[in-house]
Protein backbone atom coordinates (compact mmCIF):
# COMPACT_ATOMS: atom_id res chain seq x y z
CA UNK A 1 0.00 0.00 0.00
CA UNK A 2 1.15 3.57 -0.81
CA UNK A 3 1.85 6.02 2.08
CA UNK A 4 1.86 9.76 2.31
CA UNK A 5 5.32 11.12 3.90
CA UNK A 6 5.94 13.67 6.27
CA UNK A 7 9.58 14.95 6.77
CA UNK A 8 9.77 16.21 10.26
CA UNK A 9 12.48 18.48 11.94
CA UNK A 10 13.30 18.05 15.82
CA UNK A 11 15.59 20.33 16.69
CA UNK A 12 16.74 20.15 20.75
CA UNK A 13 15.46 16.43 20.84
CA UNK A 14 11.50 17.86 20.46
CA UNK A 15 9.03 17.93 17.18
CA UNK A 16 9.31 21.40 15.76
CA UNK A 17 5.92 23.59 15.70
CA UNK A 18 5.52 23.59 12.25
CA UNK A 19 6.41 19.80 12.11
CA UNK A 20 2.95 19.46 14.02
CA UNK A 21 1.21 21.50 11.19
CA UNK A 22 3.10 19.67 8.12
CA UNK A 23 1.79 16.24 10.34
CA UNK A 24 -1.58 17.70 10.57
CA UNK A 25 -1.87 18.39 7.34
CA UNK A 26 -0.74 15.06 5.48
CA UNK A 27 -3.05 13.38 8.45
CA UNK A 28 -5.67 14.62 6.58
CA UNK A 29 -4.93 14.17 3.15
CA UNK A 30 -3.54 10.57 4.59
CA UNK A 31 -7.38 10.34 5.67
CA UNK A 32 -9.18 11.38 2.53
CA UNK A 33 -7.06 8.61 0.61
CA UNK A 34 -7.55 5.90 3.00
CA UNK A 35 -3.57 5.27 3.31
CA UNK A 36 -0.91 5.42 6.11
CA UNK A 37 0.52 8.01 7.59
CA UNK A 38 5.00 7.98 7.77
CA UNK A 39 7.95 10.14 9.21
CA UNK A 40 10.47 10.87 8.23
CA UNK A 41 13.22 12.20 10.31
CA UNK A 42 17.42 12.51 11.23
CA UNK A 43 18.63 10.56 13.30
CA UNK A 44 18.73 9.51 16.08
CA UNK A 45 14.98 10.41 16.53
CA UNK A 46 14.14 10.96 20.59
CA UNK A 47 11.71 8.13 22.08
CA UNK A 48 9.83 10.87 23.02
CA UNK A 49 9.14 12.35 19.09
CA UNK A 50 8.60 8.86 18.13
CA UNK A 51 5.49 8.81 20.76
CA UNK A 52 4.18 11.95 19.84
CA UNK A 53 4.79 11.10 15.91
CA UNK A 54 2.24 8.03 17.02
CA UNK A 55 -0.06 11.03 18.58
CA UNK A 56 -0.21 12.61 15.57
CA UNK A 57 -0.96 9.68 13.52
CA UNK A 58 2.10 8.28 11.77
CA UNK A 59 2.26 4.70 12.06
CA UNK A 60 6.09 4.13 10.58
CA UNK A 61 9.10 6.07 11.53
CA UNK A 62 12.17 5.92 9.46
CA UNK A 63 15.08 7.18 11.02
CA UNK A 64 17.22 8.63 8.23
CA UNK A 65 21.25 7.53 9.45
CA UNK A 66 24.34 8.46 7.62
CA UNK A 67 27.19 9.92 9.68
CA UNK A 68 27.41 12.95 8.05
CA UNK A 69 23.99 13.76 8.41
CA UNK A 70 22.47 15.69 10.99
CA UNK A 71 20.56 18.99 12.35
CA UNK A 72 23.31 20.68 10.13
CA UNK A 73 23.86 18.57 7.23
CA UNK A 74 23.42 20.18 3.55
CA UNK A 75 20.39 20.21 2.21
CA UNK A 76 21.02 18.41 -1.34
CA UNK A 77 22.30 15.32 1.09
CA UNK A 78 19.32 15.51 3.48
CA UNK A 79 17.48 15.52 -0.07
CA UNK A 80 19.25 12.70 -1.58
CA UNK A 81 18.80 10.86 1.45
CA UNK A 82 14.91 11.47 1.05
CA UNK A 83 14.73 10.96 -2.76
CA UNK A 84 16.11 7.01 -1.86
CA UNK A 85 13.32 6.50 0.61
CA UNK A 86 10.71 7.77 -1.82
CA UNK A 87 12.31 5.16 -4.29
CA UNK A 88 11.63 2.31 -1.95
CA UNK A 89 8.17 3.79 -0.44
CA UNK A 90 6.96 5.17 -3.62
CA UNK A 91 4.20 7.86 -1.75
CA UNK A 92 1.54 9.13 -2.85
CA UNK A 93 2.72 12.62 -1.70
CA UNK A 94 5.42 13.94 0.42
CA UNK A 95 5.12 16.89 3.19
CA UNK A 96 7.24 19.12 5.22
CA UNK A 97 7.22 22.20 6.47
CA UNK A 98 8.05 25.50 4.99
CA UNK A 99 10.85 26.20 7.26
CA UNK A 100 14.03 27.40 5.94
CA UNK A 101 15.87 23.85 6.20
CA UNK A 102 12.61 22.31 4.77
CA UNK A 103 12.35 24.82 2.29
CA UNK A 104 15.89 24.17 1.36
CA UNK A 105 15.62 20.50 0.90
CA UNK A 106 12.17 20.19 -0.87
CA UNK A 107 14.07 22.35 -3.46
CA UNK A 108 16.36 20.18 -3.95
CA UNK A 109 14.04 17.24 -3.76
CA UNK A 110 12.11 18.43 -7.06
CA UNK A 111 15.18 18.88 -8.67
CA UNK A 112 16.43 15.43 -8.00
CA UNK A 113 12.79 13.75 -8.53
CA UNK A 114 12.15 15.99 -11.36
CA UNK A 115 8.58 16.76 -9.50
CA UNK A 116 7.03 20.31 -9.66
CA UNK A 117 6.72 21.36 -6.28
CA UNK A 118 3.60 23.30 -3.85
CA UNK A 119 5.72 25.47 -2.02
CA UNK A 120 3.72 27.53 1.46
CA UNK A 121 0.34 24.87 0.87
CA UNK A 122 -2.42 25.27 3.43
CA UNK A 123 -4.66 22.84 1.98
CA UNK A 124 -3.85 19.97 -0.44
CA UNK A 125 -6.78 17.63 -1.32
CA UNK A 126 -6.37 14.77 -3.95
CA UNK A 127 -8.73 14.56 -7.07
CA UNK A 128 -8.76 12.28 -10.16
CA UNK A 129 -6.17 13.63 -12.21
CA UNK A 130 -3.79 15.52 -9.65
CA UNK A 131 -4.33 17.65 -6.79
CA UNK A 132 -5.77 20.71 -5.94
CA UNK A 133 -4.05 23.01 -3.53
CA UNK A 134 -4.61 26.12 -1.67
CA UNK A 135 -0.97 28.07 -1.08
CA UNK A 136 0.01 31.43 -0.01
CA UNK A 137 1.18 33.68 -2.65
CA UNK A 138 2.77 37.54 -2.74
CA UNK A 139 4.38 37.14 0.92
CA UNK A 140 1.72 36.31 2.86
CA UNK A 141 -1.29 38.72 1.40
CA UNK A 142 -3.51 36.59 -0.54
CA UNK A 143 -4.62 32.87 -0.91
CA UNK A 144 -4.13 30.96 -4.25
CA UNK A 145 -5.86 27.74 -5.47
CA UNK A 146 -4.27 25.57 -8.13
CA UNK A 147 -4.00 22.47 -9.74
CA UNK A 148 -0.79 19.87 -9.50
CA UNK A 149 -0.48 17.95 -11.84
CA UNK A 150 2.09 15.35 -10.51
CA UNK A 151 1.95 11.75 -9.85
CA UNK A 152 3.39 12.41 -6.55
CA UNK A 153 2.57 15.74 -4.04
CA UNK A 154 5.55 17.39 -3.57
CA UNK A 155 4.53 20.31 -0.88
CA UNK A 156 5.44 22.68 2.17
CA UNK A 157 3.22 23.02 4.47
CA UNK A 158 2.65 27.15 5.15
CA UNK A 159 3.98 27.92 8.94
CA UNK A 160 0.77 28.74 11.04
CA UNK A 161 -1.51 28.39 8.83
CA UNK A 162 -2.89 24.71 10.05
CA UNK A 163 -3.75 24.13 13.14
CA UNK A 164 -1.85 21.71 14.82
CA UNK A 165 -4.05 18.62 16.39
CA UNK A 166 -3.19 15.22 17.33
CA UNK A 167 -5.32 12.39 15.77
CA UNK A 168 -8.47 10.47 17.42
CA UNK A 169 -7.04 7.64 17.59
CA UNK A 170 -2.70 7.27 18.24
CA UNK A 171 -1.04 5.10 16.12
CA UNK A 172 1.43 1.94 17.21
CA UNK A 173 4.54 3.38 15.95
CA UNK A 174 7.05 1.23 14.05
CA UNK A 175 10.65 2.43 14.24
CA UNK A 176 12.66 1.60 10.62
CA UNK A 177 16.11 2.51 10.33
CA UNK A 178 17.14 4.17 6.50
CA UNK A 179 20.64 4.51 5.71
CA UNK A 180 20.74 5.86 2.30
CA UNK A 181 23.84 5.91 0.06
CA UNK A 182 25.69 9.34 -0.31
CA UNK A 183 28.65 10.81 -2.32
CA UNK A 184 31.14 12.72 -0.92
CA UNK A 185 30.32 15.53 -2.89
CA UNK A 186 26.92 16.12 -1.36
CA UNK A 187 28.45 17.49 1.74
CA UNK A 188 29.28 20.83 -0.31
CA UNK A 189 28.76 22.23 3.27
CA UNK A 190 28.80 21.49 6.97
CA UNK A 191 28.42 23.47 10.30
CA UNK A 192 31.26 23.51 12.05
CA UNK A 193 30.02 25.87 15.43
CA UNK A 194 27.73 27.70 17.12
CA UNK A 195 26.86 30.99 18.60
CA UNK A 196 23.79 32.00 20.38
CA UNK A 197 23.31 35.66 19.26
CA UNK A 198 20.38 35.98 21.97
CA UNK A 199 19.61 34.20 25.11
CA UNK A 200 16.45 33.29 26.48
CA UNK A 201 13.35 32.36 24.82
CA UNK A 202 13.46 32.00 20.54
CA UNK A 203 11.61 34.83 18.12
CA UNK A 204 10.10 32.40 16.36
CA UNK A 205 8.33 30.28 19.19
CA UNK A 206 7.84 32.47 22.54
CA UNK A 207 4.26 33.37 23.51
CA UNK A 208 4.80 36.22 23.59
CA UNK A 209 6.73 39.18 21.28
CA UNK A 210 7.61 42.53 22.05
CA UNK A 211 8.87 44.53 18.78
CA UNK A 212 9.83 47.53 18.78
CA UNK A 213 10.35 50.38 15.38
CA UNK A 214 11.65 53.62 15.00
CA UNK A 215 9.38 55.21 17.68
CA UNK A 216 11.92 53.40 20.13
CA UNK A 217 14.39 55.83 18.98
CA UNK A 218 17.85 54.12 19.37
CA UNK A 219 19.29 50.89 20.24
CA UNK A 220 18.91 51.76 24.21
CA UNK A 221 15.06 52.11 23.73
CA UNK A 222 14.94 48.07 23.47
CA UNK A 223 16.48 48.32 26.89
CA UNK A 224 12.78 48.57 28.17
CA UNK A 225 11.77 45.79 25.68
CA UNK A 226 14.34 42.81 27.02
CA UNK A 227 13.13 43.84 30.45
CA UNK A 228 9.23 43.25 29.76
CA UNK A 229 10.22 40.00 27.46
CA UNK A 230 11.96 38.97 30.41
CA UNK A 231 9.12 39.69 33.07
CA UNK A 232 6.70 37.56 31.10
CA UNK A 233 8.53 35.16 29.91
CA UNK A 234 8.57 36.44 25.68
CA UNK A 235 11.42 37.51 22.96
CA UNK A 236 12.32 40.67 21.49
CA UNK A 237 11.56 41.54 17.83
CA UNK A 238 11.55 44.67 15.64
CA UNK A 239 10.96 46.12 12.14
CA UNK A 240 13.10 46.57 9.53
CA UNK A 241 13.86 50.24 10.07
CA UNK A 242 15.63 48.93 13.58
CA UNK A 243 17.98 46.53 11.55
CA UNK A 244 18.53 49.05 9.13
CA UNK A 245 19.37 51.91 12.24
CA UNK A 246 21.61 48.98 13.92
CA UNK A 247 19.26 48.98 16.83
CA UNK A 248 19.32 45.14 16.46
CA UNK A 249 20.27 42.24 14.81
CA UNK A 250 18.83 41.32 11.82
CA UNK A 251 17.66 37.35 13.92
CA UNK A 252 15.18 39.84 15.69
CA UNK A 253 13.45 41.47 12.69
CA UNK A 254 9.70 40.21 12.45
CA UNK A 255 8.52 40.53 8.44
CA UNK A 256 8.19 38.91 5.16
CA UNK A 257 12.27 38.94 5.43
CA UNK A 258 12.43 38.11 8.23
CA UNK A 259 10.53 36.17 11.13
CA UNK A 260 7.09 34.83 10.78
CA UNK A 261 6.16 34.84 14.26
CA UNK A 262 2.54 33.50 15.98
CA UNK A 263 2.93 34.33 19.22
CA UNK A 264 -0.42 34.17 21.53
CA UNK A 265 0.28 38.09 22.08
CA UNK A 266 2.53 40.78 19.82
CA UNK A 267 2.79 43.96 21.05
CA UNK A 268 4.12 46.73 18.84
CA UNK A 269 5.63 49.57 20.03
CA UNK A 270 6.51 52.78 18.04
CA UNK A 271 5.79 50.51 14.56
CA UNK A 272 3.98 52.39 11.68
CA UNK A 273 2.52 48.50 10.05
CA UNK A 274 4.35 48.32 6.74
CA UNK A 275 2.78 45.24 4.85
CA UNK A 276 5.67 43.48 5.17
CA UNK A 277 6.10 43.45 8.67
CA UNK A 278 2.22 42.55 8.92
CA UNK A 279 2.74 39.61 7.05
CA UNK A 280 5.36 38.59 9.94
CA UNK A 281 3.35 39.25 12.96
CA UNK A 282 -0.65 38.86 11.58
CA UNK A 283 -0.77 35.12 12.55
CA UNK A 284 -0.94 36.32 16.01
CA UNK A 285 -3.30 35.23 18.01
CA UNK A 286 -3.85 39.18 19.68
CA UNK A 287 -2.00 42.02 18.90
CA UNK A 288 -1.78 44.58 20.33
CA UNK A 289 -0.32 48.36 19.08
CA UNK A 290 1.38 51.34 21.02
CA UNK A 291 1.64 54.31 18.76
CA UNK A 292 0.62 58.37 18.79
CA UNK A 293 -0.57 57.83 15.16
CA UNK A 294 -4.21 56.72 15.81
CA UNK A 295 -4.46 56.15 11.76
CA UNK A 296 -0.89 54.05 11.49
CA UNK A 297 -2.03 50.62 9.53
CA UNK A 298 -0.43 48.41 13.11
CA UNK A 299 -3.26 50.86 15.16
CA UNK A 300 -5.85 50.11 12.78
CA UNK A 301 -5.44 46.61 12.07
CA UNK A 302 -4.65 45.38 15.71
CA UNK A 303 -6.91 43.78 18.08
CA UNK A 304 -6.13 46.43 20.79
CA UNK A 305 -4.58 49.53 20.60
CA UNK A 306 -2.81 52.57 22.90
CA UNK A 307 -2.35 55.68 21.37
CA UNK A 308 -0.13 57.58 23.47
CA UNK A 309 4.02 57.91 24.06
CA UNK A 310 5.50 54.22 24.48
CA UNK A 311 7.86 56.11 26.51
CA UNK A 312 5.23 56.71 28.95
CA UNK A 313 3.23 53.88 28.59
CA UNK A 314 6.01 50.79 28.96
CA UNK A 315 7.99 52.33 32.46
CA UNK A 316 4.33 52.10 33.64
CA UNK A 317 3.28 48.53 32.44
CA UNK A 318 6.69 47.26 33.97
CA UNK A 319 5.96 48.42 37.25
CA UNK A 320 2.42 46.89 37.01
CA UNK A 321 3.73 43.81 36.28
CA UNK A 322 6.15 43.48 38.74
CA UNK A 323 3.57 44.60 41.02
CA UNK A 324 1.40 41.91 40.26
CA UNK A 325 4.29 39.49 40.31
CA UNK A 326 4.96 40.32 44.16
């Protein structure tokens, strides 16, 4: 029987966010075709994201195991890696998320499969001659539905745009070990260190995100910022004018070039609402704006808003929390 294949990411030994989603998502369409769900995944693969891979609904796990491959492997070996299990599984379609390593190696993937590919899907549903997909287009600002025509679905899954959910019924989980067959000139590159440009919680998964714009007014204005993120537990973000100033690193900038972020609150301070930052912030579950321009697009496109100083307003929500924290 045919399968439909999700490659999964587990970075720090637990299943990435959007891993959930891409999972969700090839659930369904695993569903609708009445065919098994699969993993994919580097190993070694955690005992504990091999039980919630069974939550989710995969019944097989293939752990893929070369000893050049890991978190920080290239991606045309982490793709010819995947291209050899597809040979032996032969799936009816293939999922992963739209991350920037999964993004990376689905590329590569189509090149090596020769399959056209549904890059930033939110829907995929299978029909009689192909598939018809919904997919985000233009950076975020509107919805597109097309037709594959493929014999296989070749797709990333959009980041927060499925909702993650475990299935009705867990799966038994099978654990299969695949140790593909790669040339030495697939490891074009490797990572040889680390740094940690920011401690505490990451951009891209706290709950929530304080970003700040040019109404902080220099790279001590954030000072404020690290101190609330800290208080409640959040990350730091900012626009694109605060990377371009220096304020900050370019890790923190929330956009379309930079960080899609969907925290459960986003507060932005001193940012006018470009449409590209929007389309980094607007999967959000509240947001919430501090600005003196009551007609700025963040005011008038957030949930709530202050209009007023931020300079005024944040000394006086720090001291309220820390009041309330005792």
């Amino acid at each position: 029987m045919t399968t439909v294949l999700t490659l999964i990411e587990h970075p720090d030994g637990t299943l990435a966010r959007t891993s959930r989603e891409a999972l969700t998502l090839a659930r369904q369409l695993a569903d609708h075709a009445g065919q098994p769900l699969h993993a994919a995944a580097l190993a070694p693969v955690p005992d504990e994201v091999v039980k919630e891979l069974g939550e989710f609904g995969a019944s097989v796990v293939h752990a893929i195991e070369h000893p050049e491959l890991d978190a920080d492997a290239a991606a045309p070996a982490i793709a010819e890696a995947l291209r050899q299990l597809l040979d032996e599984l032969t799936p009816s379609a293939v999922l992963g998320s739209a991350s920037d390593r999964g993004t990376a190696v689905f590329a590569h993937l189509a090149a090596r499969t020769d399959l056209p590919l549904a890059a930033n899907c939110t829907a995929i549903t299978p029909v009689e001659a192909g598939w018809e997909i919904t997919r985000i287009r233009w950076g975020g600002v509107l919805y597109e539905d097309a037709h594959l025509d493929a014999p296989t679905a070749l797709a990333t899954v959009a980041p927060h745009q499925v909702v993650a959910a475990a299935a009705s019924m867990p799966a038994t989980v099978e654990l299969r070990v695949h140790a593909p067959v790669l040339d030495d000139d697939l490891h074009v590159t490797r990572s040889v260190d680390r740094e940690e440009l920011s401690g505490g919680v990451s951009l891209a998964t706290a709950p929530v995100v304080f970003a700040g714009g040019r109404g902080m007014g220099s790279a001590e204005g954030f000072a404020i910022l690290e101190e609330l993120a800290g208080l409640l537990g959040g990350a730091v973000g900012c626009s694109r004018v605060a990377t371009n100033a220096g304020w900050r690193a370019h890790n923190d900038q929330v956009g379309q070039t930079g960080t899609r972020v969907a925290p459960d609150l986003y507060i932005a301070c001193g940012i006018s609402g470009a449409t590209q930052h929007w389309v980094g912030c607007m999967n959000a579950k509240r947001i919430l704006s501090i600005n003196t321009d009551p007609e700025a697009p963040m005011v008038t496109r957030a949930d709530d808003a202050v209009v007023g100083d931020l300079h005024d307003f944040l000394p006086a929500l720090v001291a309220e929390i820390k009041a309330r924290q005792g």
